[in-house]
Structure formats: structure tokens, C-alpha cells
C-alpha atoms as a PDB file:
ATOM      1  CA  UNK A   1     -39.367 -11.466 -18.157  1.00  0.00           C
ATOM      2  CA  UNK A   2     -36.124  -9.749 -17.433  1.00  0.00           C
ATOM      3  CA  UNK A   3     -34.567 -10.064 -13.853  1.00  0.00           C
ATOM      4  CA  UNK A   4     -32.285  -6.450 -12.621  1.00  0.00           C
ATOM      5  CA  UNK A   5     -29.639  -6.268 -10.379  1.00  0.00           C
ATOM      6  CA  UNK A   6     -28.482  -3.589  -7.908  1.00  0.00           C
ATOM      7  CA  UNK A   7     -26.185  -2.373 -10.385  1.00  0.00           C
ATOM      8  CA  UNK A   8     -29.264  -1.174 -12.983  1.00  0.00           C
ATOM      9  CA  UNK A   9     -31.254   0.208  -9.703  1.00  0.00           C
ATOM     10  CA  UNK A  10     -28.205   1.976  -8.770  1.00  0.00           C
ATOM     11  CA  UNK A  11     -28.520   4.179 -12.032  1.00  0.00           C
ATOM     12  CA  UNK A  12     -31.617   5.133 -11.002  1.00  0.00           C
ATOM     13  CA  UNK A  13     -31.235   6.147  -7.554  1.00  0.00           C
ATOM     14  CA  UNK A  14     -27.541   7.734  -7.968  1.00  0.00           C
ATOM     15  CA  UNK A  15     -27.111   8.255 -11.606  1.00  0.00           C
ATOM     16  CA  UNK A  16     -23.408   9.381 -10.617  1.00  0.00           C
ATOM     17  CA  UNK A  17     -22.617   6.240  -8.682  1.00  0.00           C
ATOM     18  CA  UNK A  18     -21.133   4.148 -11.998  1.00  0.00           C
ATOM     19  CA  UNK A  19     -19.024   6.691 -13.988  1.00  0.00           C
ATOM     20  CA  UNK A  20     -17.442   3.822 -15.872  1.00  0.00           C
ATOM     21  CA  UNK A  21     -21.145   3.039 -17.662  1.00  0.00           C
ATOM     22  CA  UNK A  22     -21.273   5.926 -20.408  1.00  0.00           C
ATOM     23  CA  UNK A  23     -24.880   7.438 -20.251  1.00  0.00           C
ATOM     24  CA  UNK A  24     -25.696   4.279 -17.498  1.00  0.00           C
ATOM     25  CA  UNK A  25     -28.995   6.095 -16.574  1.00  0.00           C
ATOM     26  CA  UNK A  26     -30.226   7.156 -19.913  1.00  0.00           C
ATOM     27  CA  UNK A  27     -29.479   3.301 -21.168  1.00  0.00           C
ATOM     28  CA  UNK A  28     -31.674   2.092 -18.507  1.00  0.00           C
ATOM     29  CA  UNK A  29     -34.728   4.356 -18.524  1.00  0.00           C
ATOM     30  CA  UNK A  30     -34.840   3.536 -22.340  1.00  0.00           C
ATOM     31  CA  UNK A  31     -34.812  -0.129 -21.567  1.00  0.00           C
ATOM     32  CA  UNK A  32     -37.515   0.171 -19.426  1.00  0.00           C
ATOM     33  CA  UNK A  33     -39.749   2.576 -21.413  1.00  0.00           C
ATOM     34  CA  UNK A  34     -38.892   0.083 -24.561  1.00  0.00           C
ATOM     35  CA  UNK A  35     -39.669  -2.888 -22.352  1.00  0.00           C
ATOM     36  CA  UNK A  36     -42.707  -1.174 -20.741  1.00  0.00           C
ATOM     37  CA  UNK A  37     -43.667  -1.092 -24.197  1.00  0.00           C
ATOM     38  CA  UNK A  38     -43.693  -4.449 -25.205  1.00  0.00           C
ATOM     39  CA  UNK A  39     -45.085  -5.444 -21.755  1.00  0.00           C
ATOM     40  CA  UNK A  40     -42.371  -7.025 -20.553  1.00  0.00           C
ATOM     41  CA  UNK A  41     -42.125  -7.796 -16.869  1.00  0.00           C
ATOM     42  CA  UNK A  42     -38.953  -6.487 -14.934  1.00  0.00           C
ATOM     43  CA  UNK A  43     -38.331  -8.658 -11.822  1.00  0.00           C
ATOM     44  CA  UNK A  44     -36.224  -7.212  -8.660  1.00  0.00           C
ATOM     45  CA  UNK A  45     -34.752 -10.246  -6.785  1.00  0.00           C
ATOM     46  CA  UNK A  46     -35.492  -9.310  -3.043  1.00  0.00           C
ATOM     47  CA  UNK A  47     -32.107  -9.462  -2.039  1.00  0.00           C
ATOM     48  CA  UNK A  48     -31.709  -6.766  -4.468  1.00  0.00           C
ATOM     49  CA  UNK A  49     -34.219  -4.484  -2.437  1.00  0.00           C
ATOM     50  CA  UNK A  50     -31.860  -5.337   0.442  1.00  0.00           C
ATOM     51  CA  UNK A  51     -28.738  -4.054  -1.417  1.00  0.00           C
ATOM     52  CA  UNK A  52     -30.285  -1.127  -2.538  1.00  0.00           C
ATOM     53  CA  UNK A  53     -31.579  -0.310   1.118  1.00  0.00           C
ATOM     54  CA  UNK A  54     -28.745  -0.852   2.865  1.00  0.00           C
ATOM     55  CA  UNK A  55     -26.426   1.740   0.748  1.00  0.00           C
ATOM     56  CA  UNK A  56     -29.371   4.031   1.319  1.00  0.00           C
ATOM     57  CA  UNK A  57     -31.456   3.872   4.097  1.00  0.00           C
ATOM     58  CA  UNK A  58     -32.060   7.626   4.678  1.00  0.00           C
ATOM     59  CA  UNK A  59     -33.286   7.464   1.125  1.00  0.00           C
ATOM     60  CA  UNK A  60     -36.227   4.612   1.927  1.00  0.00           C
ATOM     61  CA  UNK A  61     -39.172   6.322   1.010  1.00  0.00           C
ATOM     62  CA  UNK A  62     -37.370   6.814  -2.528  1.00  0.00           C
ATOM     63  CA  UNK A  63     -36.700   3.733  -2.700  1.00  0.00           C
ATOM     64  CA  UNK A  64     -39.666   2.587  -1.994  1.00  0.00           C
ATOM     65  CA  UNK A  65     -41.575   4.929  -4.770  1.00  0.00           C
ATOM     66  CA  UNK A  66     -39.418   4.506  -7.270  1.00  0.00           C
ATOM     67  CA  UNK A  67     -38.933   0.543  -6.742  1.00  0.00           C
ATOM     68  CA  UNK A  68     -41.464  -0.801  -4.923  1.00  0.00           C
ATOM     69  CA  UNK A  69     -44.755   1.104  -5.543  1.00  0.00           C
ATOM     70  CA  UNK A  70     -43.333   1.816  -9.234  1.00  0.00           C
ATOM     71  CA  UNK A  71     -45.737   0.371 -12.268  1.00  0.00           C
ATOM     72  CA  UNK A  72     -42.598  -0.624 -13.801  1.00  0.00           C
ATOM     73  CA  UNK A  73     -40.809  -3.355 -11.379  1.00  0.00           C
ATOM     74  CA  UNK A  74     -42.369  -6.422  -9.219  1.00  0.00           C
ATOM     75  CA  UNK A  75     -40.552  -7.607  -6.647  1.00  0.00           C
ATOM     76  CA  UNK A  76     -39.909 -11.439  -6.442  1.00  0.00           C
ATOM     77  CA  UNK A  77     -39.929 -12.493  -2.260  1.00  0.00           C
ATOM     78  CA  UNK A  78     -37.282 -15.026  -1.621  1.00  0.00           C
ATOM     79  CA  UNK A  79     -39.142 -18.109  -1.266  1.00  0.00           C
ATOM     80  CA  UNK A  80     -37.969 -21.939  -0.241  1.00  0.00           C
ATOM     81  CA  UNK A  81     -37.846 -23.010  -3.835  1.00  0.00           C
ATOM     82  CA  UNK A  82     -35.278 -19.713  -4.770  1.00  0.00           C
ATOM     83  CA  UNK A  83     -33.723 -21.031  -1.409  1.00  0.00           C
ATOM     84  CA  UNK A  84     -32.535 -23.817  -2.343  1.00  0.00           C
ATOM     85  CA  UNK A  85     -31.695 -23.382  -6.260  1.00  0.00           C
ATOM     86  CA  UNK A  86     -29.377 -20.815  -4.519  1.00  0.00           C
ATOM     87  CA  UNK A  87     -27.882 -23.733  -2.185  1.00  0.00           C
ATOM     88  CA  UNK A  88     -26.925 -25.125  -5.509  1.00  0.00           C
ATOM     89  CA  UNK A  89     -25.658 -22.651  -6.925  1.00  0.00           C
ATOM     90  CA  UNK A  90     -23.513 -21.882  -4.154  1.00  0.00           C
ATOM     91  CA  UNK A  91     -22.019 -25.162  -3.456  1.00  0.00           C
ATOM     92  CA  UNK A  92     -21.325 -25.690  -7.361  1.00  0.00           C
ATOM     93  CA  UNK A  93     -19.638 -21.866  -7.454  1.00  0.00           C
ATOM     94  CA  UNK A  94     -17.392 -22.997  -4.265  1.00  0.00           C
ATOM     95  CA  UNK A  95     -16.682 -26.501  -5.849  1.00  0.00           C
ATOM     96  CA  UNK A  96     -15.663 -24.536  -9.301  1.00  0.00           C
ATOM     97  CA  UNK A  97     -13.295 -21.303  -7.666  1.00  0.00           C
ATOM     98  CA  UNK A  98     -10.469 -23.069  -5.747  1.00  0.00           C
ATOM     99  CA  UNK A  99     -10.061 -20.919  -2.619  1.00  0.00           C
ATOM    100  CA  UNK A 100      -6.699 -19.636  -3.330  1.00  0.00           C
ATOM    101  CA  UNK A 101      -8.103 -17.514  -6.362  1.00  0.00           C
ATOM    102  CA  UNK A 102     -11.148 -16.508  -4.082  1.00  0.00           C
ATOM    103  CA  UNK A 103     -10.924 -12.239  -3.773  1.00  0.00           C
ATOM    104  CA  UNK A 104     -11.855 -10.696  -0.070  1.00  0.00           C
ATOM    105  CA  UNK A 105     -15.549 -10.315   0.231  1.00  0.00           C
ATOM    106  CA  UNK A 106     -16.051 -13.221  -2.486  1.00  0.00           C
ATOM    107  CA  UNK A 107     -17.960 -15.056  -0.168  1.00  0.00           C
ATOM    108  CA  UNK A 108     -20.940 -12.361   0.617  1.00  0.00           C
ATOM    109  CA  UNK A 109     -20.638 -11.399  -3.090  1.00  0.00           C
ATOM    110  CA  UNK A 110     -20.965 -14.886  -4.669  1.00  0.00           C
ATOM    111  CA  UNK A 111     -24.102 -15.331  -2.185  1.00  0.00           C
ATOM    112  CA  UNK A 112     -25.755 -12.666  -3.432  1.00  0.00           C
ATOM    113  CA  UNK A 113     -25.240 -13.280  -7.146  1.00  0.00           C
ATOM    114  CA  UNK A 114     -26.425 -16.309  -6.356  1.00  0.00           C
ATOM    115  CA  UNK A 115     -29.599 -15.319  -4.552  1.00  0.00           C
ATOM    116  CA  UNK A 116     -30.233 -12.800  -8.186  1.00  0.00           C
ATOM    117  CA  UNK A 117     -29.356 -15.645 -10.508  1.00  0.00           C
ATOM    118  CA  UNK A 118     -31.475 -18.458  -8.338  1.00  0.00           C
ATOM    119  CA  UNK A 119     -34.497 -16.067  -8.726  1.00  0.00           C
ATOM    120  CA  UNK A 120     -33.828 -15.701 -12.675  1.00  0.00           C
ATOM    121  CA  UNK A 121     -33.657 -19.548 -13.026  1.00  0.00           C
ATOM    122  CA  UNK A 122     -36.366 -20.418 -11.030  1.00  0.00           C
ATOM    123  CA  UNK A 123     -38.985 -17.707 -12.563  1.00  0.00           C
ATOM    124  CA  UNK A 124     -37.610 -18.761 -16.106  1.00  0.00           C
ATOM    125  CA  UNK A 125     -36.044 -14.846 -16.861  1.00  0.00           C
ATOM    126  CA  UNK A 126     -35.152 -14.572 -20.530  1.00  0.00           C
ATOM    127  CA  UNK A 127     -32.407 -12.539 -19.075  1.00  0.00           C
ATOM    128  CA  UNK A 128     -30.685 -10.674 -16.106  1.00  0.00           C
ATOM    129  CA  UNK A 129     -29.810  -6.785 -17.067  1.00  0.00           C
ATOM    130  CA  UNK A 130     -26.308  -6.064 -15.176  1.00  0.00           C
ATOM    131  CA  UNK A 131     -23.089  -4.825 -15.290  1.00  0.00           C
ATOM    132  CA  UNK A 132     -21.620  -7.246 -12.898  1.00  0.00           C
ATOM    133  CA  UNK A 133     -19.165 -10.372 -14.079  1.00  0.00           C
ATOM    134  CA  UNK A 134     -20.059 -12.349 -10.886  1.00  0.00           C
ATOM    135  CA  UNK A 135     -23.339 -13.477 -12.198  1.00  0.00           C
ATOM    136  CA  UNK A 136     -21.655 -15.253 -14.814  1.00  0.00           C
ATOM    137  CA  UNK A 137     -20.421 -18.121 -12.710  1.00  0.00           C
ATOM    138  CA  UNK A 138     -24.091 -19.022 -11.685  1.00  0.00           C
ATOM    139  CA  UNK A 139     -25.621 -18.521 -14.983  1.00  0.00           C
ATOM    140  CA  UNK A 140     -23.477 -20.550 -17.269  1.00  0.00           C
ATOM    141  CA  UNK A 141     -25.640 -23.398 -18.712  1.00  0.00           C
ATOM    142  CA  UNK A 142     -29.035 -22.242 -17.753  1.00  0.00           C
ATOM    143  CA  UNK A 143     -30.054 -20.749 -20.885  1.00  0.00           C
ATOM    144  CA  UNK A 144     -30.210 -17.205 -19.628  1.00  0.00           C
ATOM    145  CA  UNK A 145     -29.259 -14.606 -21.162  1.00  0.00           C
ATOM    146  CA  UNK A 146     -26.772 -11.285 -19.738  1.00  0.00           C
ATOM    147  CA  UNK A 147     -27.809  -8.166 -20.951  1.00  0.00           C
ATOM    148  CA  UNK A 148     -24.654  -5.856 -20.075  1.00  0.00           C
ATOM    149  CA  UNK A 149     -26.363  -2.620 -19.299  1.00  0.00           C
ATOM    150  CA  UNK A 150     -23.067  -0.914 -21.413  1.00  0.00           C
ATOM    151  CA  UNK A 151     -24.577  -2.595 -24.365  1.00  0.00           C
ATOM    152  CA  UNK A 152     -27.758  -1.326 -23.881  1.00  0.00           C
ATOM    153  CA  UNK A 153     -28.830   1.489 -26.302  1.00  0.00           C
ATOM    154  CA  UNK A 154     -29.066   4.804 -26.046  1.00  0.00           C
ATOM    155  CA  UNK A 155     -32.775   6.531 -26.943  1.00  0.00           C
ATOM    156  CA  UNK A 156     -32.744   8.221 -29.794  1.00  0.00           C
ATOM    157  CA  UNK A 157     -31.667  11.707 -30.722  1.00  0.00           C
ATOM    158  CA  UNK A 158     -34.757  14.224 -30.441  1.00  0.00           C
ATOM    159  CA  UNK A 159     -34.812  14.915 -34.779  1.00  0.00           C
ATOM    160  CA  UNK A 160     -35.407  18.923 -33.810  1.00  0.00           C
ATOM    161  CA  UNK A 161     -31.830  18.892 -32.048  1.00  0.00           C
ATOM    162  CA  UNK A 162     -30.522  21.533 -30.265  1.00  0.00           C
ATOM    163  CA  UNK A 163     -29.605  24.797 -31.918  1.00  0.00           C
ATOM    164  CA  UNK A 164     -25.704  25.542 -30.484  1.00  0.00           C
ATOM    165  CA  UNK A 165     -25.789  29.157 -29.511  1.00  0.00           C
ATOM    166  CA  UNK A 166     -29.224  29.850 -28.781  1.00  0.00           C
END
């Protein structure tokens, strides 16, 4: 089971929105269709839904088609076991980053990483498919994997190719 973050739904949904990932979309609708293909479950956290929504809400019947109803995704409900693994991991990220070196908005970031990386650890995830550094913090020692969606790779040529100049 692989968990996704906002960051891989965001390729998606605005395939423009992440200029820095080269090809980001085509990356991540490989990945799928490869792990689709070795039936592979892809979890979205439900704070991830909530992330998602809330950049798009005029977009919700999208989101829910593409997300929610797809064949592809299942989305894990925060639950009172996720809950508190998130506590955890919240008090042991605020124990580790001395507020000084704390960045505006760390403190709604960090709790959402958290909520992501809770759900990973307490479904068991092989992995979490991202492009965000945050997650790191929460994950170290657990035994899951980061799959940087940069380092993801890119479907193959078609063999035919395109003729130039026809």
C-alpha cells in the first residue's frame, strides 16, 4: 500500500500547479497505471481530501470523480487510533525543531504532515509518494519509505514516435 499526499493529487487536478516537477503529471499517472497493475492500493489520508478541497472548492464535483468515486484511490477517514499516532508525532516534531528555527505557517504545516504520515504508520504504507520535505521529520525511523514523485519515471516512449514535419 502506498499513502499520496496533496502534492501528487495536485498533478492531477492542476497539472500546471508544480512547474518545478518536470513532467509531474505524466510521472504520476504512470505510477498509478503501473501500480494499478500490480494491484497495489493507493491510500488518500483524509486530511488530504481536505487540502485538496479547500484550494478548490468550485471544482468539488471533480474532485470528487476523480478522487473519491475513482477505482484507483481509497480514502482512509481519520479515526481515534490515526488521532493519536498524530499526537505523537506532533509533540516529538515540536520537542525535535527548537522554535527559533520554526518557519511561519510551520505549525498548520507540521500538523498536517503529521496527520499524512500518522495514517501511513498506522495502516503499515510501504511508502508515502510526495514531493514535500516536511514529511521527513515524522517518518524517520518508521520503516517507511519516500517515494519523491521527481524520481518517479516517466512512461515509456510510444516505439512508432512521432514523424517531425508531418
Amino acid at each position: 500500500m502506498i499513502v499520496v499526499d496533496a502534492n501528487f493529487l495536485v498533478l492531477l487536478l492542476d497539472p500546471g500547479a508544480m512547474p518545478h516537477l518536470d513532467r509531474g503529471r505524466e510521472r504520476v499517472e504512470f505510477f498509478i497505471q503501473e501500480l494499478t497493475r500490480q494491484k497495489t492500493e493507493l491510500v488518500i489520508p483524509a486530511p488530504v481530501v481536505a487540502e485538496i478541497v479547500a484550494g478548490r472548492i468550485e471544482r468539488i464535483e471533480e474532485i470528487v470523480a476523480t478522487l473519491i468515486q475513482s477505482r484507483f484511490f481509497t480514502v482512509q477517514p481519520f479515526d481515534a487510533v490515526i488521532a493519536i499516532e498524530t499526537g505523537e508525532m506532533i509533540k516529538r516534531a515540536q520537542d525535535r525543531i527548537p522554535p527559533a528555527e520554526r518557519l511561519p505557517g510551520w505549525r498548520v504545516k507540521m500538523k498536517y504532515d503529521a496527520m499524512i504520515a500518522a495514517t501511513a504508520k498506522v495502516r503499515r504504507a510501504k511508502a508515502i509518494c510526495t514531493d514535500d520535505y516536511g514529511l521527513r521529520i515524522h517518518l524517520r525511523d518508521s520503516g517507511i519509505d519516500i517515494i519523491w514523485i521527481d524520481d518517479l519515471p516517466l512512461p515509456p516512449e510510444d516505439p512508432q514516435g512521432a514523424f517531425e514535419g508531418v
